[in-house]
Each structure stands twice: as C-alpha cells, then as structure tokens.
N, C-alpha and C. Protein backbone atom coordinates (compact mmCIF):
# COMPACT_ATOMS: atom_id res chain seq x y z
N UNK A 1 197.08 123.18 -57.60
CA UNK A 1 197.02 121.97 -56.84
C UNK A 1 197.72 120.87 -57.62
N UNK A 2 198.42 120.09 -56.94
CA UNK A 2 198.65 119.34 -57.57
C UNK A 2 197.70 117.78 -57.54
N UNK A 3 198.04 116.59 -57.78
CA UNK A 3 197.32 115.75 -57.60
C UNK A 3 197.26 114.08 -56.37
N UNK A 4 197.90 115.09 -55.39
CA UNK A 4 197.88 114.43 -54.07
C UNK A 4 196.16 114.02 -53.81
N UNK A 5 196.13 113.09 -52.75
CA UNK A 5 194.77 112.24 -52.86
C UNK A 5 194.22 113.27 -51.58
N UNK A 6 194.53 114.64 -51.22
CA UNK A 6 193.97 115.20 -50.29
C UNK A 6 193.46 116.38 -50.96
N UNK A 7 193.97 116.56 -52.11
CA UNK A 7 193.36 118.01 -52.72
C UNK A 7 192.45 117.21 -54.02
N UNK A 8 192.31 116.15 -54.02
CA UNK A 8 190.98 115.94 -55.19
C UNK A 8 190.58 114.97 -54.50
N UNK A 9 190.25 114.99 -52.95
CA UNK A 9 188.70 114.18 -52.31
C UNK A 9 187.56 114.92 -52.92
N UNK A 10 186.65 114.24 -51.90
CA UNK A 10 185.60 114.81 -52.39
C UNK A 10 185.12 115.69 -51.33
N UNK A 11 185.50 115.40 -50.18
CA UNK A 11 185.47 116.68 -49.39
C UNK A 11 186.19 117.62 -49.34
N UNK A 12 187.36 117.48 -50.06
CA UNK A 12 188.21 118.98 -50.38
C UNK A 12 187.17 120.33 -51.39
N UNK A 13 186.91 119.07 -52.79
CA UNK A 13 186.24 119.32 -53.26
C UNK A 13 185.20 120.36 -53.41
N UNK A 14 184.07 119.53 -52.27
CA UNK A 14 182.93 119.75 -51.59
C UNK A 14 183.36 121.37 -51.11
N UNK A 15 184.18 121.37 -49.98
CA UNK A 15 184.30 122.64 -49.34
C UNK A 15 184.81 123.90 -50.29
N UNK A 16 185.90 123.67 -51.47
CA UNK A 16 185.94 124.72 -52.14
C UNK A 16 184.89 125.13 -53.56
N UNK A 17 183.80 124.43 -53.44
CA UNK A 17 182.82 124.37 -54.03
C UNK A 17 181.61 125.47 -53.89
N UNK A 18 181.83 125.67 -52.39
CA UNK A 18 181.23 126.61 -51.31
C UNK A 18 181.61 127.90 -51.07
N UNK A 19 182.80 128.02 -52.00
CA UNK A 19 183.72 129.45 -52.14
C UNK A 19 183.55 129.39 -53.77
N UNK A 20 182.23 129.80 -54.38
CA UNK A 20 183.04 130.11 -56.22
C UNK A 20 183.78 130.86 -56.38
N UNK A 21 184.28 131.64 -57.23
CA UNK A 21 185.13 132.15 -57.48
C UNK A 21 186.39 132.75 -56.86
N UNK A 22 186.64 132.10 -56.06
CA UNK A 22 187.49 132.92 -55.14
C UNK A 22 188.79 132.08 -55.84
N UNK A 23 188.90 130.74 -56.31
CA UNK A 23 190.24 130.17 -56.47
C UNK A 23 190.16 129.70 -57.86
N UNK A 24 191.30 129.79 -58.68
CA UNK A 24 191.61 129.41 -60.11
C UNK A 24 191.77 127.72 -59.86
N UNK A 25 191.18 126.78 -60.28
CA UNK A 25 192.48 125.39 -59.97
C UNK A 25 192.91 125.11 -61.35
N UNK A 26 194.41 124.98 -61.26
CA UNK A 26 195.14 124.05 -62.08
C UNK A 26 195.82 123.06 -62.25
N UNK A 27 195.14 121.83 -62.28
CA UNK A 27 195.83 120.02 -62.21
C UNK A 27 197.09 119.77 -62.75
N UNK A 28 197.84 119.95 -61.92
CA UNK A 28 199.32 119.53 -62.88
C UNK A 28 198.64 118.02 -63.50
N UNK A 29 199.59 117.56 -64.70
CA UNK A 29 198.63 116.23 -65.08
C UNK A 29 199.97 114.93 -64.85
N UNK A 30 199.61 113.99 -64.51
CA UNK A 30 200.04 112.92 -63.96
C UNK A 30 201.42 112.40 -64.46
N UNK A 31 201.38 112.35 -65.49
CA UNK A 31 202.30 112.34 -66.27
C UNK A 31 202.65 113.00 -67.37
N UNK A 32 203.97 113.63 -67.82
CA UNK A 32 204.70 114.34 -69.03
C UNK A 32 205.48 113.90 -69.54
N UNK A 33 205.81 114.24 -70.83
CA UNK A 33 207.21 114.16 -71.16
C UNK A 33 208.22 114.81 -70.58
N UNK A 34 207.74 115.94 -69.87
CA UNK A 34 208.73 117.45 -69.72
C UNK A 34 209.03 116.80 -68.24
N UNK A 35 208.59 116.09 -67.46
CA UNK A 35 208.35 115.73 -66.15
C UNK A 35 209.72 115.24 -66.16
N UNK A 36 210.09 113.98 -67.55
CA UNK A 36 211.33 113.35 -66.81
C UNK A 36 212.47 114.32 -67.00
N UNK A 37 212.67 115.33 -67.69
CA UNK A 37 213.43 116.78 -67.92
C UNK A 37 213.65 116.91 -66.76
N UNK A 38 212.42 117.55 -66.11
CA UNK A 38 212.83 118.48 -64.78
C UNK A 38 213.74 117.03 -63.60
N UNK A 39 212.95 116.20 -63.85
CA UNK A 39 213.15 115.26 -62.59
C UNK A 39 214.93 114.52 -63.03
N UNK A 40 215.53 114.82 -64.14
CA UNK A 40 216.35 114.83 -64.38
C UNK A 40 217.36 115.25 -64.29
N UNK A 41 216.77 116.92 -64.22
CA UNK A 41 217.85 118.03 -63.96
C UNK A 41 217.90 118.25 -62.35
N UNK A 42 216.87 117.52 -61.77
CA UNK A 42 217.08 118.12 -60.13
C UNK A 42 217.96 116.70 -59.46
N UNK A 43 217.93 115.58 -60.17
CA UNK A 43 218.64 113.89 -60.28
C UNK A 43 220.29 115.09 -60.04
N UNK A 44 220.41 115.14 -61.31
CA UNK A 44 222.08 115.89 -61.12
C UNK A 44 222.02 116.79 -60.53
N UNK A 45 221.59 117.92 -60.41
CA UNK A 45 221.60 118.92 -58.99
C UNK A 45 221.95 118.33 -57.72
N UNK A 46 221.21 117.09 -57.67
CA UNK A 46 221.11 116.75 -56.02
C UNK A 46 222.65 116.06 -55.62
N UNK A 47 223.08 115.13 -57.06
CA UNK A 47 224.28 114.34 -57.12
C UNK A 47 225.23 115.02 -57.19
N UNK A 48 225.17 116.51 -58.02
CA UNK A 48 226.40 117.56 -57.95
C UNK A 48 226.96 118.23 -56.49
N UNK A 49 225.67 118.76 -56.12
CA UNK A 49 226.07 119.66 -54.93
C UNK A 49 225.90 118.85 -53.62
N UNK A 50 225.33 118.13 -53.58
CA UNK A 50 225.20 117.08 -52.34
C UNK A 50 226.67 116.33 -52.34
C-alpha cells in the first residue's frame, strides 16, 4: 500500500483488520532520498521519449 488517505483510514483499516493474516502490508514511507532518483529518472524518460 502505499500512503494515499484511502488505504490508511480507519475504515480501510478497520475492515482489513477482520481478515488477519491473509495480507502482508508494506508503507512505502513518505519521503526518501532514493525517491528523488527514481522521480528523476522517470523526469527524463518522460522528456526523452515524449
């Protein structure tokens, strides 16, 4: 999941709370260093081939 305001309500929450084990979650975290990398390399991707 990432950290859109629909997958950490509290009724998202709530409901996969009601399923244990069935799902792993992993929070991408808000900010990185590595973040401006990628968001860098897809910056020139988009400017190259576009």
């Amino acid at each position: 999941m990432d950290n859109h305001s629909s997958h950490i309500s509290k009724e998202t929450r709530a409901y996969l709370a009601t399923r244990p084990n069935r799902f792993k979650y992993v929070l991408t975290p808000v900010h990185g260093s590595w973040l401006n990398i990628v968001e860098t390399l897809f910056g020139k991707m988009t400017r190259t081939f576009l």
